[in-house]
Protein backbone atom coordinates (compact mmCIF):
# COMPACT_ATOMS: atom_id res chain seq x y z
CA UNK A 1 13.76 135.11 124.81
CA UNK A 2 10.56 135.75 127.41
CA UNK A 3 8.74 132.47 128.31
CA UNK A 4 5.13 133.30 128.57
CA UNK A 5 2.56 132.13 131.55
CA UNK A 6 1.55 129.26 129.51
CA UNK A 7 4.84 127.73 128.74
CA UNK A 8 5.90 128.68 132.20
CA UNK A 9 2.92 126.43 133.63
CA UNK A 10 3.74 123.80 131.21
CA UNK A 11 7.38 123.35 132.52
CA UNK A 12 5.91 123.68 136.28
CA UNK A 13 3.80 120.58 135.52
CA UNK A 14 6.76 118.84 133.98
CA UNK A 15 9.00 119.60 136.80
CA UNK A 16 6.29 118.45 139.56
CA UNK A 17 5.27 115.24 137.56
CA UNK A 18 8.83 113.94 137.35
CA UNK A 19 9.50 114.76 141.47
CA UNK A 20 6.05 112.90 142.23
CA UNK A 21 6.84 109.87 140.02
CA UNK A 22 10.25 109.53 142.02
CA UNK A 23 8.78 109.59 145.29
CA UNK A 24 6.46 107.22 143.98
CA UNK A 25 9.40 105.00 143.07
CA UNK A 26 11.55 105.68 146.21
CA UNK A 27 8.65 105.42 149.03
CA UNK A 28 7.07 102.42 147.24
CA UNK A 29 5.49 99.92 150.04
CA UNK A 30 7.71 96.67 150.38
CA UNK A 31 10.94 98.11 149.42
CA UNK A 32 13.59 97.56 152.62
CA UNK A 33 17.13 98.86 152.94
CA UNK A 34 17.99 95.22 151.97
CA UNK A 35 16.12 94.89 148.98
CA UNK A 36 17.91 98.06 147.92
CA UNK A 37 21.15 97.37 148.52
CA UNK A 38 23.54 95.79 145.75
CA UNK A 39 25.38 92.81 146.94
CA UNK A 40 28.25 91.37 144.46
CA UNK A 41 27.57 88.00 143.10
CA UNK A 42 30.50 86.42 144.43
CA UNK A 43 29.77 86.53 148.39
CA UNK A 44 26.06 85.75 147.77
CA UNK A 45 26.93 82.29 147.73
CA UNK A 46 29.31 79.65 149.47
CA UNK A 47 31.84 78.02 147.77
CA UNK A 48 34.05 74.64 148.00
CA UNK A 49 37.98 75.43 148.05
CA UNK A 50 40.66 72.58 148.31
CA UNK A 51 43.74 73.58 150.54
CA UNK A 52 46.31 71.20 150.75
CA UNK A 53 50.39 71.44 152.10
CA UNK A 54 51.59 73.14 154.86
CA UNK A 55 48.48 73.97 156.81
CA UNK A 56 47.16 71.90 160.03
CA UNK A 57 44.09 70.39 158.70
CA UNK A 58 44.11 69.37 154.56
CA UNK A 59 40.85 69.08 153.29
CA UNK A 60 38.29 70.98 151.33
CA UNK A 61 36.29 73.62 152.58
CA UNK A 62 33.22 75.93 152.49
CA UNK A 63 33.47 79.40 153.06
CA UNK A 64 31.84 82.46 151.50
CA UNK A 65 32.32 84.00 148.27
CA UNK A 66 34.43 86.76 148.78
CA UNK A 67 36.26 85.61 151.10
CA UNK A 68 40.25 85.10 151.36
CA UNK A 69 43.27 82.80 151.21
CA UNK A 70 43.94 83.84 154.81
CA UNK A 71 40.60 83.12 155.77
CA UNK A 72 40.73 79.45 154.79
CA UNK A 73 44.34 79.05 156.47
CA UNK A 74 42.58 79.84 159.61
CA UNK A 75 39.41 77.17 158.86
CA UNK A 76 42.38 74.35 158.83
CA UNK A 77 43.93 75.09 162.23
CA UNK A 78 46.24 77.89 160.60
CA UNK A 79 49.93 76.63 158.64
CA UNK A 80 52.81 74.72 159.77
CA UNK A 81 55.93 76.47 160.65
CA UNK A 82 57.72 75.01 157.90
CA UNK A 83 55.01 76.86 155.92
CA UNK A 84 56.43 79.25 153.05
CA UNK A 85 53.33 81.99 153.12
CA UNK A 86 55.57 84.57 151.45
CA UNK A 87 54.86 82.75 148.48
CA UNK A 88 51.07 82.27 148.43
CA UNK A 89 48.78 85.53 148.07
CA UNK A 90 47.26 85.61 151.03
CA UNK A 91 44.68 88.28 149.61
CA UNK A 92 43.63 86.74 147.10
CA UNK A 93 39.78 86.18 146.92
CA UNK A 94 39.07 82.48 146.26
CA UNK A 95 36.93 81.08 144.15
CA UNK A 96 34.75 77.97 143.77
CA UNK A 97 36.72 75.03 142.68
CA UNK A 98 39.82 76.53 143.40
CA UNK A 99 42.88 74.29 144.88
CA UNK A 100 45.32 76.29 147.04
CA UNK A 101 48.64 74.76 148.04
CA UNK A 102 50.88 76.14 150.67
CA UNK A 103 54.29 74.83 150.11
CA UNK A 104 57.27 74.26 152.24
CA UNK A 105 60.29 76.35 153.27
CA UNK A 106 62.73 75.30 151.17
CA UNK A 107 65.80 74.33 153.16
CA UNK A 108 68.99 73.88 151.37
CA UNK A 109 70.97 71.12 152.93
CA UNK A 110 74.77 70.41 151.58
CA UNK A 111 75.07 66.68 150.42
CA UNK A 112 77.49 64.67 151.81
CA UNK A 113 77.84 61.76 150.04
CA UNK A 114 74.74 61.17 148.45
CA UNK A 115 72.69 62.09 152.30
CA UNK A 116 72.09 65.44 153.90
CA UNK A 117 74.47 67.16 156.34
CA UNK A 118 71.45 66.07 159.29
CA UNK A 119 72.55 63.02 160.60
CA UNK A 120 73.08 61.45 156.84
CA UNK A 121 69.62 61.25 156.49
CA UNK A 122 68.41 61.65 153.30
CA UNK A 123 65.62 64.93 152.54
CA UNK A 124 62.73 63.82 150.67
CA UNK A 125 62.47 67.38 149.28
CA UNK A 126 66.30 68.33 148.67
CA UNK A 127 68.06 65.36 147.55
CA UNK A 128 68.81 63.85 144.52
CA UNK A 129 68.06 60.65 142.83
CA UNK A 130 71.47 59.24 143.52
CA UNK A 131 71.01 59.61 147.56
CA UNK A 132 67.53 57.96 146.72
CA UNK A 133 68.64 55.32 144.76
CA UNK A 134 71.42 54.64 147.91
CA UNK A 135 68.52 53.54 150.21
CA UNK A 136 68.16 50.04 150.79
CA UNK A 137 66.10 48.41 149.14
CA UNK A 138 65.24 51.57 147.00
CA UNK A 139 66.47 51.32 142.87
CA UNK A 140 66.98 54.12 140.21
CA UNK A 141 63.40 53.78 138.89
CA UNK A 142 61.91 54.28 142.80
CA UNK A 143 64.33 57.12 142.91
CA UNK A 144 63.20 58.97 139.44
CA UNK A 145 59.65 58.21 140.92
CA UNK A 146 60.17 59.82 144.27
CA UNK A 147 61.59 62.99 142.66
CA UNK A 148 59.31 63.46 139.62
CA UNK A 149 56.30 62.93 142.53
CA UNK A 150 57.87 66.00 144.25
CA UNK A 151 58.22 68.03 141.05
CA UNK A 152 54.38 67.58 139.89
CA UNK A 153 52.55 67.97 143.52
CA UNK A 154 55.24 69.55 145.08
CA UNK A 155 56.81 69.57 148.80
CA UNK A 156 56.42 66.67 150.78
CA UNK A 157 54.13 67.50 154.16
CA UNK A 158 55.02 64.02 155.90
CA UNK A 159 56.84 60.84 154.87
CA UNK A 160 54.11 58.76 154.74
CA UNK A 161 53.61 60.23 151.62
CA UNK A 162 56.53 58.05 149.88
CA UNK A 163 52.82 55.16 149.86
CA UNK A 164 51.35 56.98 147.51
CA UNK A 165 54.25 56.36 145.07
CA UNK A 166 53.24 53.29 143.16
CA UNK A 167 54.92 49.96 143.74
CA UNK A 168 56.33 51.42 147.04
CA UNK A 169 54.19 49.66 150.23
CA UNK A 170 54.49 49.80 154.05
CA UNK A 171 57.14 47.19 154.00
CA UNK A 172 59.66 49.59 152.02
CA UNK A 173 58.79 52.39 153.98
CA UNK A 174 59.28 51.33 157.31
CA UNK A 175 62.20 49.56 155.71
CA UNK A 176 63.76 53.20 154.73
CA UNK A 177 61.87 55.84 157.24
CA UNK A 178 64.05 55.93 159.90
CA UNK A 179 66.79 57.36 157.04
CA UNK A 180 64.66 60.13 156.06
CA UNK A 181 63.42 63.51 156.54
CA UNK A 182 61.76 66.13 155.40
């Protein structure tokens, strides 16, 4: 099949209008390399995260969408060395709202006796509600407490946290502190 000069001008035109129009739309005044470029909704914006457990510094904090786990460990003065990090996804992009808790090391300790092997001190995150309920001054209902606390927010970071149990005051624990650890 032979395209004649007519058709052959026709497809010239075609060709030249469609190059001009995209120069048009590529060399357009106002457009930057900025404007151009596509930036993913989630690091446009900041975003509140909660971390909480072993890290330096609780608290909530803003950082960038897009950004990591790791990157809000550092915000809070880095983790404890108790901290168990193989167990939190330090990649992991967070997101707004988001809570992130670092637990513990888990240290096993053999009970002797209803109290840890160290010192017969009782551990607020290994033992059971019998060494609990051994404490002075503590009963089995303060000992279910103290371990159903642990098993809903995890870990404990510090002993002061036995307050937040209720019906147990300052006067109980500085009663029982000196016989615990974490």
């Amino acid at each position: 099949m032979e395209i004649n000069k007519e058709q052959q001008l026709l497809i010239l035109g075609l060709v030249l209008s469609l190059i001009i129009g995209l120069g048009v739309m590529y060399f357009k005044p106002g457009n930057t390399a900025q404007e151009l470029a596509i930036m993913p909704p989630e690091t446009a914006s900041k975003v509140e995260v909660h971390l909480c457990g072993a890290v330096r510094n609780e608290g909530v904090y803003s950082v960038q969408g897009g950004d990591r786990v790791i990157d809000v460990i550092r915000l809070a003065g880095g983790s404890l060395p108790t901290a168990d990090l193989s167990s939190v996804n330090l990649a992991e992009t967070v997101k707004d709202g988001q809570k992130i808790a670092i637990p513990q090391k888990v240290v096993i300790l053999q009970e002797v006796g209803g109290a840890s092997a160290l010192g017969n001190k009782v551990s607020l995150n290994s033992s059971d509600e019998k060494a609990f309920d051994a404490l002075p001054g503590i009963g089995a209902s303060t000992a279910k407490a103290i371990v159903a606390y642990r098993q809903k927010n995890g870990p404990f970071t510090k002993l002061e946290q036995l307050m937040d149990l209720p019906r147990f005051g300052k006067a109980k624990f500085e009663r029982i502190k000196g016989e615990l650890v974490l």
